[in-house]
PDB file of N, CA and C in Angstrom:
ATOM      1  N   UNK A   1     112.400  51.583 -25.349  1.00  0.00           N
ATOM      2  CA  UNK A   1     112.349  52.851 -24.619  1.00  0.00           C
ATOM      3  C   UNK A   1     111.002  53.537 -24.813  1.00  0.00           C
ATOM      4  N   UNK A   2     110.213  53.477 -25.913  1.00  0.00           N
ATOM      5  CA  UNK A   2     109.363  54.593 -25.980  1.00  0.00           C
ATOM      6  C   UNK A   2     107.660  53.191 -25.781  1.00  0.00           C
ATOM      7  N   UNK A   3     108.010  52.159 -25.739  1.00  0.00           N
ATOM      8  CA  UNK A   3     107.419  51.381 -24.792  1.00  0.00           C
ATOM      9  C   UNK A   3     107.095  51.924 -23.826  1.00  0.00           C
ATOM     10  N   UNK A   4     107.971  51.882 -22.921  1.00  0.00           N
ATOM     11  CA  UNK A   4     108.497  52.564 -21.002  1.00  0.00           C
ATOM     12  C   UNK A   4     107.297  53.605 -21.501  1.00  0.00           C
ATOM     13  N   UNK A   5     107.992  54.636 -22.385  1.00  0.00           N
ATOM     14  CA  UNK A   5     106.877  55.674 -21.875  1.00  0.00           C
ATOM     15  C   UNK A   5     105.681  55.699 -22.151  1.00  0.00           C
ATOM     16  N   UNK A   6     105.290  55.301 -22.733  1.00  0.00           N
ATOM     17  CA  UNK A   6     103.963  55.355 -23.310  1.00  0.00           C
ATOM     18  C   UNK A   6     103.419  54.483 -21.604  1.00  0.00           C
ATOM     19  N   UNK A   7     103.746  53.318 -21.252  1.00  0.00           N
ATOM     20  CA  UNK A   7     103.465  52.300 -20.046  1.00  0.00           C
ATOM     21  C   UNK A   7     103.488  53.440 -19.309  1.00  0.00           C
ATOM     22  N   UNK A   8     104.605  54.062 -18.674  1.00  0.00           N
ATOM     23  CA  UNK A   8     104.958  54.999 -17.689  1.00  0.00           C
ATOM     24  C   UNK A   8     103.724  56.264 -17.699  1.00  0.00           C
ATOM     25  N   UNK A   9     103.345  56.772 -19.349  1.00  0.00           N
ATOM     26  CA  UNK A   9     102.305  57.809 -19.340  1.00  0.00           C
ATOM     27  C   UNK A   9     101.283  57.554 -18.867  1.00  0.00           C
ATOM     28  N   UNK A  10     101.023  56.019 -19.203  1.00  0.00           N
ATOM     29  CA  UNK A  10      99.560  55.607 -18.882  1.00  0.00           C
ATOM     30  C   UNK A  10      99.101  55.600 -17.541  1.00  0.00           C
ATOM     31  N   UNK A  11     100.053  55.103 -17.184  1.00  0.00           N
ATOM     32  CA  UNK A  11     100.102  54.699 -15.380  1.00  0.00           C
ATOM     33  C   UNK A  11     100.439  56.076 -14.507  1.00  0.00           C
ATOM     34  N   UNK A  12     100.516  57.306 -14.687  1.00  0.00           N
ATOM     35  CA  UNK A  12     100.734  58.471 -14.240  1.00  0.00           C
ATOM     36  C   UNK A  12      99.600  59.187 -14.329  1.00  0.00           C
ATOM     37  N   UNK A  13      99.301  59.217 -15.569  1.00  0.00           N
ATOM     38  CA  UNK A  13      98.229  60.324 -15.988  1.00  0.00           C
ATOM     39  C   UNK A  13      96.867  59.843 -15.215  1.00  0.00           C
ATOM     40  N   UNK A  14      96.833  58.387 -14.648  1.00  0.00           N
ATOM     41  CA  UNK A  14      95.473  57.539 -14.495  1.00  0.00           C
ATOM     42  C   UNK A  14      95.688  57.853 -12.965  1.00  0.00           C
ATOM     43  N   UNK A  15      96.684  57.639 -12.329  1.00  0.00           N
ATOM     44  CA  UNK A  15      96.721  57.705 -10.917  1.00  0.00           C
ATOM     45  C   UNK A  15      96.309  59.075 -10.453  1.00  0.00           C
ATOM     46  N   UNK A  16      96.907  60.127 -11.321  1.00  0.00           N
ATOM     47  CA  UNK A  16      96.708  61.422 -11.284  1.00  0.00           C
ATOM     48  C   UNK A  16      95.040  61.856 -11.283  1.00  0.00           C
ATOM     49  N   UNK A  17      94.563  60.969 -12.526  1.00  0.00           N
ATOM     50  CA  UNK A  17      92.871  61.355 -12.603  1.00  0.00           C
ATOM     51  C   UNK A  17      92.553  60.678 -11.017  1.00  0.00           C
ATOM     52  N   UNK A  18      92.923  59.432 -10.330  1.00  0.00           N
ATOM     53  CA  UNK A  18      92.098  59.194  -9.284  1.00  0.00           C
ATOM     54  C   UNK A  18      92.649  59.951  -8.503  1.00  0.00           C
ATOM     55  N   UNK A  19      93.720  60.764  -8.108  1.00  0.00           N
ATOM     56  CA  UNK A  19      93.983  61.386  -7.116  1.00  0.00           C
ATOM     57  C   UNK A  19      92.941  62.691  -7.334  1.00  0.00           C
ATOM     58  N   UNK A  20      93.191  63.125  -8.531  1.00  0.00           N
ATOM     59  CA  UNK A  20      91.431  64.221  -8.772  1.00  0.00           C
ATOM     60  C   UNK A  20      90.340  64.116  -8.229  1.00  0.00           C
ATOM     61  N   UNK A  21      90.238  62.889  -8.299  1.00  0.00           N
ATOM     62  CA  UNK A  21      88.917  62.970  -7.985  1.00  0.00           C
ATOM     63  C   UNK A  21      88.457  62.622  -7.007  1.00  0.00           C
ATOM     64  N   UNK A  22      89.389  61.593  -6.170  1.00  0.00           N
ATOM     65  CA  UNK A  22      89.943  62.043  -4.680  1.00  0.00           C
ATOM     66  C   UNK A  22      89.571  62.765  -4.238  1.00  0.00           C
ATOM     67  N   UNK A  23      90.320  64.147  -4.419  1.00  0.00           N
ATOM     68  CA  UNK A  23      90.510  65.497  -4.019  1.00  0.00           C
ATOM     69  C   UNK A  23      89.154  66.313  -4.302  1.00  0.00           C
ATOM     70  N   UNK A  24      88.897  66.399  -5.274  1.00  0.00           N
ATOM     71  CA  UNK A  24      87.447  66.941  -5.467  1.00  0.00           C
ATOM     72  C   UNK A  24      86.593  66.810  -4.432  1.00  0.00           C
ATOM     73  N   UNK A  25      86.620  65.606  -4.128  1.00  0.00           N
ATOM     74  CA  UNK A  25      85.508  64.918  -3.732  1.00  0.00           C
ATOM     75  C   UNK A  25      85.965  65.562  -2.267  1.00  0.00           C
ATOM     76  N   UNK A  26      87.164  65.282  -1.491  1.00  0.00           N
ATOM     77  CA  UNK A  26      87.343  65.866  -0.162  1.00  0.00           C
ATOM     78  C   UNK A  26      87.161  67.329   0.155  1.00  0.00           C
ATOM     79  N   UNK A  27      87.144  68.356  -1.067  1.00  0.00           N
ATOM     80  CA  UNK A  27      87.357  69.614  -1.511  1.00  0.00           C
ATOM     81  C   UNK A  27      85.752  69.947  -1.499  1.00  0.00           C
ATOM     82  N   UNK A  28      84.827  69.334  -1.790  1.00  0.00           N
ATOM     83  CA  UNK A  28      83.420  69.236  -1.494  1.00  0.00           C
ATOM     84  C   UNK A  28      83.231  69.227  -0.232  1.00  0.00           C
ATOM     85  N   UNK A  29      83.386  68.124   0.430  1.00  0.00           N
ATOM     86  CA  UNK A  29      82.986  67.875   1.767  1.00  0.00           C
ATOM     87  C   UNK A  29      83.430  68.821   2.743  1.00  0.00           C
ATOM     88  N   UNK A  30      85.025  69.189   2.240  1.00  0.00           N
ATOM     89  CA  UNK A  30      85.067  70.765   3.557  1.00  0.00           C
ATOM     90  C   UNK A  30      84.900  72.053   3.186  1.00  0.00           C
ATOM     91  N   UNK A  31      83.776  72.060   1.715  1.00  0.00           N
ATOM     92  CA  UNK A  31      83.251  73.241   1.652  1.00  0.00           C
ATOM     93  C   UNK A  31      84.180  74.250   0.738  1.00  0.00           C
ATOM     94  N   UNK A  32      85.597  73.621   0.287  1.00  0.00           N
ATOM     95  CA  UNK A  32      86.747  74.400  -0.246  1.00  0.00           C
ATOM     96  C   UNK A  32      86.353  74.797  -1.450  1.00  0.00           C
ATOM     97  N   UNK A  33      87.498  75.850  -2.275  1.00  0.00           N
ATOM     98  CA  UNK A  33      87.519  75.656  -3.520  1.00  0.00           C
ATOM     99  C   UNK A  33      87.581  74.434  -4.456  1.00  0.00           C
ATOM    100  N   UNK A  34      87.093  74.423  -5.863  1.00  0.00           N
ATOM    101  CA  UNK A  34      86.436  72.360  -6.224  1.00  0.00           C
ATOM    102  C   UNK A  34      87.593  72.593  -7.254  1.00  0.00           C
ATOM    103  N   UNK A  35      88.186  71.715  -7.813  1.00  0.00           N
ATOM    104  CA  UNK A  35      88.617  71.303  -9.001  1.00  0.00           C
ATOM    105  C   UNK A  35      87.617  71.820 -10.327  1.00  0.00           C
ATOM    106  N   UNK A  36      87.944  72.433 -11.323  1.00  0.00           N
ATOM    107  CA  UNK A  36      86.738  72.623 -12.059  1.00  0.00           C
ATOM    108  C   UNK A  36      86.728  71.489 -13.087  1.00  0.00           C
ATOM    109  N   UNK A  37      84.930  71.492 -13.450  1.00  0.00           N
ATOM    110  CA  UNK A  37      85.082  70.279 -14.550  1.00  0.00           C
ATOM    111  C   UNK A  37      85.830  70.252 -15.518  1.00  0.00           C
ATOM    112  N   UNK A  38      85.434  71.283 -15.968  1.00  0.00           N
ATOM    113  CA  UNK A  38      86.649  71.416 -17.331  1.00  0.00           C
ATOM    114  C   UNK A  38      87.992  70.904 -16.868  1.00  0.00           C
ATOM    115  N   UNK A  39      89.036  71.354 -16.039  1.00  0.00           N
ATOM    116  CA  UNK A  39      89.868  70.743 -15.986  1.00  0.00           C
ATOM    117  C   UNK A  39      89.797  69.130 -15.131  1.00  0.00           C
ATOM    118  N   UNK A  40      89.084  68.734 -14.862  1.00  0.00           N
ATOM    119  CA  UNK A  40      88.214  67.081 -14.638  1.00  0.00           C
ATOM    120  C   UNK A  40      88.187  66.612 -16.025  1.00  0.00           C
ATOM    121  N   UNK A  41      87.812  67.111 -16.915  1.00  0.00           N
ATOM    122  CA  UNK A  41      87.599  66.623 -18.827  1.00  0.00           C
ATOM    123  C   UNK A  41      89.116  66.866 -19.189  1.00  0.00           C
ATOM    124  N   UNK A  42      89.654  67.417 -19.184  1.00  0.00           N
ATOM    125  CA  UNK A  42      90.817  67.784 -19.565  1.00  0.00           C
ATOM    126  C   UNK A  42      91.703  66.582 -19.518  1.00  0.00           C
ATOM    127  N   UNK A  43      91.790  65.890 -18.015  1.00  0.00           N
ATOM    128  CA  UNK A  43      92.536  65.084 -17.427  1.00  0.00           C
ATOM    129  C   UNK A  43      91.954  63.646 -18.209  1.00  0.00           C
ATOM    130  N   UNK A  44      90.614  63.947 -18.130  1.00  0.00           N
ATOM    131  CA  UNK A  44      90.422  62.697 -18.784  1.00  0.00           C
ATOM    132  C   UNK A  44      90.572  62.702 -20.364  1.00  0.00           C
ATOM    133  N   UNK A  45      90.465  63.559 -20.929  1.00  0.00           N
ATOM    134  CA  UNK A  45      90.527  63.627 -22.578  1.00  0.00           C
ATOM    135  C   UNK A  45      92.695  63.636 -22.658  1.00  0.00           C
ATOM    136  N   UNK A  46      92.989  63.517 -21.356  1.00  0.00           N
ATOM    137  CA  UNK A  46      94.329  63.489 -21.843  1.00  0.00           C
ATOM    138  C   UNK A  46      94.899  61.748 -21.621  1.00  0.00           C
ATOM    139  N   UNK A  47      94.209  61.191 -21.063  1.00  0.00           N
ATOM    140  CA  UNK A  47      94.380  59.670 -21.384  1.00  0.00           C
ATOM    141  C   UNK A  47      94.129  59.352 -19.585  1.00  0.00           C
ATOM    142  N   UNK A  48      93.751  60.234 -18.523  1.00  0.00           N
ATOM    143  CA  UNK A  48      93.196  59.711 -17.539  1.00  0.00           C
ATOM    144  C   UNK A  48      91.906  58.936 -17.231  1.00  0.00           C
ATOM    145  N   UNK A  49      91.115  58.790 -18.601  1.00  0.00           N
ATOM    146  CA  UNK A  49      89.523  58.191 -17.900  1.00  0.00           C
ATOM    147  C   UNK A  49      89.634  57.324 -17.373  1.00  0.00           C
ATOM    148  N   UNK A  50      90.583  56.136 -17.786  1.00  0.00           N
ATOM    149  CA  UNK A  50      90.202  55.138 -16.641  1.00  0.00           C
ATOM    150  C   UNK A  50      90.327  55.345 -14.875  1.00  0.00           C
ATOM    151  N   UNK A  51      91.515  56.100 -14.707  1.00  0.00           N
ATOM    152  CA  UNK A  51      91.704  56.068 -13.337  1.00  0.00           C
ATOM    153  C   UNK A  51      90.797  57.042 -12.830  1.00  0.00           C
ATOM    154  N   UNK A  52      89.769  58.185 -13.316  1.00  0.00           N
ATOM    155  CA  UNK A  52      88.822  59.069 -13.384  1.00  0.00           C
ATOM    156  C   UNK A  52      87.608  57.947 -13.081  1.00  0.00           C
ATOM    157  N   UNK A  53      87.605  57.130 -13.878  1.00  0.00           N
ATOM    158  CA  UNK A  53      86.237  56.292 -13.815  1.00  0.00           C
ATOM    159  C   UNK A  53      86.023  55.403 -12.449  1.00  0.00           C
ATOM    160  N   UNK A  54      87.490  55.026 -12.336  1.00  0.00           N
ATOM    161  CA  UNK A  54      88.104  53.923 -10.761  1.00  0.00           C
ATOM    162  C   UNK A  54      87.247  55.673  -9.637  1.00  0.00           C
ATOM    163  N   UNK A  55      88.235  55.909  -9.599  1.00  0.00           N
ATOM    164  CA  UNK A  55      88.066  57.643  -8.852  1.00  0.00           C
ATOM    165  C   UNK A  55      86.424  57.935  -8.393  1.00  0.00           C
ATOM    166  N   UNK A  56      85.831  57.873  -9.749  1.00  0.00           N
ATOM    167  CA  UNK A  56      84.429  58.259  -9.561  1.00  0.00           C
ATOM    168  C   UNK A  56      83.860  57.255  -8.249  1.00  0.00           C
ATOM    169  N   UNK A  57      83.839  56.110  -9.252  1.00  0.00           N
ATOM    170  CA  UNK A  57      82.745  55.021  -8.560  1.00  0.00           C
ATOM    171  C   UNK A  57      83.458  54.518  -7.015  1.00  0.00           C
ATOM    172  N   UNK A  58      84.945  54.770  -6.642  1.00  0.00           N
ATOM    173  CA  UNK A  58      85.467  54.606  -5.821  1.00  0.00           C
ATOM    174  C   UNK A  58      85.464  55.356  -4.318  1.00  0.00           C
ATOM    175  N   UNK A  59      85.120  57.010  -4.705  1.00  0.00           N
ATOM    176  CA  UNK A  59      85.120  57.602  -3.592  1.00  0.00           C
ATOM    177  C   UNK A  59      83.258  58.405  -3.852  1.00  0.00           C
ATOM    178  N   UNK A  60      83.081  57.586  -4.784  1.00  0.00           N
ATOM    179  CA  UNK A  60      81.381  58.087  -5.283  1.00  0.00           C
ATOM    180  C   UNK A  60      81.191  59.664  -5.451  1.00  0.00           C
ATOM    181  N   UNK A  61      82.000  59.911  -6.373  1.00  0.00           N
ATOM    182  CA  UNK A  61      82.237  61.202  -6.519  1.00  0.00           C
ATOM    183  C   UNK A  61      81.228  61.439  -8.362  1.00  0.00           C
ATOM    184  N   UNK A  62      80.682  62.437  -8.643  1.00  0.00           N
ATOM    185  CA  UNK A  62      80.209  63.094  -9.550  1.00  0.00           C
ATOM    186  C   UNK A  62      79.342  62.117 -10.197  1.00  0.00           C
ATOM    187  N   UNK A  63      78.688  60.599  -9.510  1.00  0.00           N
ATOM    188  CA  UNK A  63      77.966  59.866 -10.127  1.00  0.00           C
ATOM    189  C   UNK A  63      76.506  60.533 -10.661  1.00  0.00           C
ATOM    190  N   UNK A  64      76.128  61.485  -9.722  1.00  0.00           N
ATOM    191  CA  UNK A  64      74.782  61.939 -10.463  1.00  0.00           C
ATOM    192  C   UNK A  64      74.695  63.079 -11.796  1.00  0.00           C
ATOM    193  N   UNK A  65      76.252  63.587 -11.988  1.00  0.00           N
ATOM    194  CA  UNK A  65      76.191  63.536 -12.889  1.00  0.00           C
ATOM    195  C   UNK A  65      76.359  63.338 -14.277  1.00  0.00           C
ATOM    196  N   UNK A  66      74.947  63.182 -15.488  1.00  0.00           N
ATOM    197  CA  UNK A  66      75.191  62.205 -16.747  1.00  0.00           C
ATOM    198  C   UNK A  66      76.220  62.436 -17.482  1.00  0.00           C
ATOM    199  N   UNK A  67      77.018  63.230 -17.735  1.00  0.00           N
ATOM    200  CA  UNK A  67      78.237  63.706 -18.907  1.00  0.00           C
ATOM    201  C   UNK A  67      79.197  62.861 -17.794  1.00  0.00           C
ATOM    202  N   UNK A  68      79.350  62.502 -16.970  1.00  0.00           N
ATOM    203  CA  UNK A  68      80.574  62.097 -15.956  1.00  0.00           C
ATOM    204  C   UNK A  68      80.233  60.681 -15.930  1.00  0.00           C
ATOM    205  N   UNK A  69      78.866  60.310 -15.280  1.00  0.00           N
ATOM    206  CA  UNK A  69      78.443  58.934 -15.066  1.00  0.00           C
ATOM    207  C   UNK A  69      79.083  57.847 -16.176  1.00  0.00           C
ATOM    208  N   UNK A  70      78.332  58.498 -17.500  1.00  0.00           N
ATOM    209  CA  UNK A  70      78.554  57.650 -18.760  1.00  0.00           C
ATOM    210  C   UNK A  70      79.494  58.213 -19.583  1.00  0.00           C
ATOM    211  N   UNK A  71      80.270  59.564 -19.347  1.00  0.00           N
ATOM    212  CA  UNK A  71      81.002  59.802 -20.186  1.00  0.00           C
ATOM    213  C   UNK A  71      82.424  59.800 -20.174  1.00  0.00           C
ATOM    214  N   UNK A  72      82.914  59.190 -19.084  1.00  0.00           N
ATOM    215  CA  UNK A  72      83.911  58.875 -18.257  1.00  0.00           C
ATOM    216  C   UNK A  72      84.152  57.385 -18.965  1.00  0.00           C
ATOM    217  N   UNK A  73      83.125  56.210 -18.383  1.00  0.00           N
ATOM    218  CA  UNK A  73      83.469  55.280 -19.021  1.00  0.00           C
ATOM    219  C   UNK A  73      83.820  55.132 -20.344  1.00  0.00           C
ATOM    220  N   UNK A  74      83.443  55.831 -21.267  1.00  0.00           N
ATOM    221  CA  UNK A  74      83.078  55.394 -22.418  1.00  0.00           C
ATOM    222  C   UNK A  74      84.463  55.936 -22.921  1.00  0.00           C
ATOM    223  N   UNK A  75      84.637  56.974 -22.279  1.00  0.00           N
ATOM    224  CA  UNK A  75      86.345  57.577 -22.618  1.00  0.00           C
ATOM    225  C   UNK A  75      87.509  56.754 -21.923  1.00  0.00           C
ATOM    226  N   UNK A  76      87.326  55.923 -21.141  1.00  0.00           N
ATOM    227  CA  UNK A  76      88.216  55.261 -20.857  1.00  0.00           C
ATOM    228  C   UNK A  76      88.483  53.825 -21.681  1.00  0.00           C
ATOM    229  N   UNK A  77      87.414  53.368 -22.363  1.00  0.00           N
ATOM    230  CA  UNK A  77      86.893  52.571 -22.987  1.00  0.00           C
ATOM    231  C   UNK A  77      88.253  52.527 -24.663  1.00  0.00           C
ATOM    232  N   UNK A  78      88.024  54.015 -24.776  1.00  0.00           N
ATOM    233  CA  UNK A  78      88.525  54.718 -25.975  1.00  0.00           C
ATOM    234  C   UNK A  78      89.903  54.698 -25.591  1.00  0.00           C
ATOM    235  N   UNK A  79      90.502  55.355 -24.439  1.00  0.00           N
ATOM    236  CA  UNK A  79      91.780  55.176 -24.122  1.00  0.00           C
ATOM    237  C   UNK A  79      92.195  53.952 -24.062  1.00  0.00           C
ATOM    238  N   UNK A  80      91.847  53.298 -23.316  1.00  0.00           N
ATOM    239  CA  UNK A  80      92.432  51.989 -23.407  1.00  0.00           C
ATOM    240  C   UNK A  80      92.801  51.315 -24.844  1.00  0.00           C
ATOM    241  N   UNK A  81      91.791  51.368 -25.846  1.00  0.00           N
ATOM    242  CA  UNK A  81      92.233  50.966 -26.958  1.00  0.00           C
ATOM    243  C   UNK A  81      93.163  51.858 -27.868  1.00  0.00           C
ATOM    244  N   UNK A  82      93.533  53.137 -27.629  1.00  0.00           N
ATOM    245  CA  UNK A  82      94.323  53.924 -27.883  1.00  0.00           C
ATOM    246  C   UNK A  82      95.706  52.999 -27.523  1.00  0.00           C
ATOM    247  N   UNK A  83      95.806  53.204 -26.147  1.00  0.00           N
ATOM    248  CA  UNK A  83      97.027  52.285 -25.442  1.00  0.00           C
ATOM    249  C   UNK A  83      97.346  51.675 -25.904  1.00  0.00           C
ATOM    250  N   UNK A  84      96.221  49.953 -26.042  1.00  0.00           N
ATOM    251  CA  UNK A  84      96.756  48.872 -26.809  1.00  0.00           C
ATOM    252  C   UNK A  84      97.098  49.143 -28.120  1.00  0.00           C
ATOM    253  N   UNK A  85      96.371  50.065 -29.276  1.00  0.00           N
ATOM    254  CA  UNK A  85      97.110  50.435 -30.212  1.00  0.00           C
ATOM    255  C   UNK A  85      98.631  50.906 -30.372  1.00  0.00           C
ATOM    256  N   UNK A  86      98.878  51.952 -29.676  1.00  0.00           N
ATOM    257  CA  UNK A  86     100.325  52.632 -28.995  1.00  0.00           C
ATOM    258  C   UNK A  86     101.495  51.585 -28.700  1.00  0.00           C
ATOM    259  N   UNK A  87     101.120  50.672 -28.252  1.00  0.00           N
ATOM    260  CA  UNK A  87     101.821  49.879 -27.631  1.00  0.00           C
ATOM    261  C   UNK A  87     102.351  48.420 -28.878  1.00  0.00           C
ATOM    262  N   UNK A  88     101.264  48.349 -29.217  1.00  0.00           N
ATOM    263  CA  UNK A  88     101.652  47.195 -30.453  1.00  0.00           C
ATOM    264  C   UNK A  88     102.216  48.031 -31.625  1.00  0.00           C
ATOM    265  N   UNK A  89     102.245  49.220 -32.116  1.00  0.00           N
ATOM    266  CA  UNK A  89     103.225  49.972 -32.728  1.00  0.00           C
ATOM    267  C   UNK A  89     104.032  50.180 -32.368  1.00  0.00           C
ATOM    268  N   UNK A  90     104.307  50.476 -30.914  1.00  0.00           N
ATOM    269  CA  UNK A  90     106.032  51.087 -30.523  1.00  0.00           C
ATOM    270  C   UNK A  90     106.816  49.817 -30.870  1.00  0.00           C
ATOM    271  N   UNK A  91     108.151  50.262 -30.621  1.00  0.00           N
ATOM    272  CA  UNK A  91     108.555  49.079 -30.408  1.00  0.00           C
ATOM    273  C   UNK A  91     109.611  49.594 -29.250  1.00  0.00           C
TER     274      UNK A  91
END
C-alpha cells in the first residue's frame, strides 16, 4: 500500500509540474497573470522537477533562465534518487 503511494505521489506531483509549466508558458503568450516562480520552486522542491524539467525543455519555457535551466535538472536528478530510495524501503 504505501508503495501505491509513494508511485501514485510521484506520478501526480510530476504531471502537475508539466501542466505548470504548460500553463505558464500559455499565460505568457496571452499576456495573463504568470504562475509565480516561487511557487514554480515550490512544485519542484516538492518532488515535481522531473516533470518541471520534461515541461521546460518541452514547451521551451523558462530556458533562459540559469536557476531554472540547470536548477531544475539537477533537482530532478535528486528526486529521482529520493524515489528510488522511498521505494526500496517501503514495502
Amino acid at each position: 500500500m504505501t508503495r501505491f503511494l509513494v508511485i501514485w505521489y510521484f506520478i501526480t506531483i510530476n504531471v502537475l509540474g508539466l501542466l505548470m509549466m504548460r500553463n505558464d508558458k500559455r499565460y505568457a503568450q496571452k499576456r495573463k497573470r504568470r504562475i509565480s516562480e516561487r511557487n514554480l520552486w515550490l512544485a519542484a522542491f516538492a518532488g515535481g522537477a522531473p516533470g518541471m524539467t520534461v515541461g521546460m525543455r518541452m514547451y521551451r519555457h523558462k530556458t533562459k533562465h540559469f536557476s531554472f535551466k540547470y536548477g531544475f535538472p539537477v533537482l530532478a536528478v535528486i528526486d529521482i534518487v529520493i524515489y528510488f530510495l522511498l521505494l526500496g524501503r517501503v514495502s
